[in-house]
Protein backbone atom coordinates (compact mmCIF):
# COMPACT_ATOMS: atom_id res chain seq x y z
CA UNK A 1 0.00 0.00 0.00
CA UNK A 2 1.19 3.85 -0.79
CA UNK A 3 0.64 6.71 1.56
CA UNK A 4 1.42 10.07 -0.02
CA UNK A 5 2.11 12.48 3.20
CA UNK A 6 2.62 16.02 3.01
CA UNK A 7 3.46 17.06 6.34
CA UNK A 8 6.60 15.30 7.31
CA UNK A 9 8.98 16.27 10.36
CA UNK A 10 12.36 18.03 10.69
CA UNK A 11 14.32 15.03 10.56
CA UNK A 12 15.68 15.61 7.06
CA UNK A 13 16.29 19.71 7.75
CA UNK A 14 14.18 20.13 4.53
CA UNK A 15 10.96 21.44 6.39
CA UNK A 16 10.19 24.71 4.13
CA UNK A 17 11.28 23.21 0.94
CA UNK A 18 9.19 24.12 -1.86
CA UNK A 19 7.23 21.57 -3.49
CA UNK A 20 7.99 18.89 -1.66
CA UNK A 21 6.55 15.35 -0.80
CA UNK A 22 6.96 12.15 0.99
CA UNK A 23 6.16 8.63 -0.67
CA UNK A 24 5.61 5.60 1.47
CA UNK A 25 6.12 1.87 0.23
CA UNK A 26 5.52 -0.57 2.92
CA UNK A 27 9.01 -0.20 4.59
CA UNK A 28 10.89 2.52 2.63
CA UNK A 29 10.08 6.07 2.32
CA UNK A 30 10.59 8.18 -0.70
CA UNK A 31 11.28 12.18 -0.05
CA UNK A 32 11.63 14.33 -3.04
CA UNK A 33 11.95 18.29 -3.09
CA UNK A 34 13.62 20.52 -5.39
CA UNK A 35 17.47 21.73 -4.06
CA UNK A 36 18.13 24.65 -2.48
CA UNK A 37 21.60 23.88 -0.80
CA UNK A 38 24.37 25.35 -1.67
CA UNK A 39 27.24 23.01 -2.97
CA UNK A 40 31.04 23.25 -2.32
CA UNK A 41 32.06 20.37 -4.43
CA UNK A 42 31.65 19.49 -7.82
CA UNK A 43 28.67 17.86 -9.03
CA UNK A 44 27.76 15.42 -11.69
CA UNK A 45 25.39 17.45 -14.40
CA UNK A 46 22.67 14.09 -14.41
CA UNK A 47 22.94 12.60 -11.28
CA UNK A 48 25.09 12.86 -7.78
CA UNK A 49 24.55 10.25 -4.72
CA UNK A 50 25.68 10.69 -2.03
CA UNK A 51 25.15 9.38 2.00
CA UNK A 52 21.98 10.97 2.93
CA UNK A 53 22.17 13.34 6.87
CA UNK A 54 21.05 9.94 9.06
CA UNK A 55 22.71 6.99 8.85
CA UNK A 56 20.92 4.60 6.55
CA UNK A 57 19.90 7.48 3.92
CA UNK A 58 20.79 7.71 0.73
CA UNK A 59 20.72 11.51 -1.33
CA UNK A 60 19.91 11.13 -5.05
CA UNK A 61 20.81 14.74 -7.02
CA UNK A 62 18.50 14.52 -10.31
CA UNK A 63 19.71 17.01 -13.09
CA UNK A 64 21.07 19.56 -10.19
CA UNK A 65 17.95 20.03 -9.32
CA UNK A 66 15.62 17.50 -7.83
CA UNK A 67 16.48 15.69 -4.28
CA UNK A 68 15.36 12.12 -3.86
CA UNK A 69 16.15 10.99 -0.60
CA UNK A 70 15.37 7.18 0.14
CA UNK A 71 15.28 5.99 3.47
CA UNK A 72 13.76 3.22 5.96
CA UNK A 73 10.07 4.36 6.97
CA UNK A 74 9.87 4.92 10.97
């Protein structure tokens, strides 16, 4: 079953990020936003991964401009 949540906590700093949403799939969540961080190292023009904030997270940079974050659902 998918939930589709809107209102998600502070745990991924990413609280007042513009058009933003949280996917649920039975374990995993799915957190995409648009980026508004400010990079100090080079990044791949398609796609960047990286170790997400939490241990366990992983950061997916679409295109420079989309944030996927996957993680285990609490």
């Amino acid at each position: 079953m998918t939930h589709l949540n809107n209102s998600f906590g502070s745990r991924f700093g990413l609280e007042y990020a513009p058009s933003s949403f949280l996917l649920r799939l039975g374990r995993r969540e799915i957190f995409v936003c648009r980026d508004f961080r400010k990079r100090y190292y080079n990044i791949n023009p398609i796609i960047d991964v990286s170790t997400g904030i939490e241990p366990g997270h992983l950061e997916v940079l679409v295109m420079r401009r989309w944030l996927v974050i996957l993680s285990k659902a609490r």
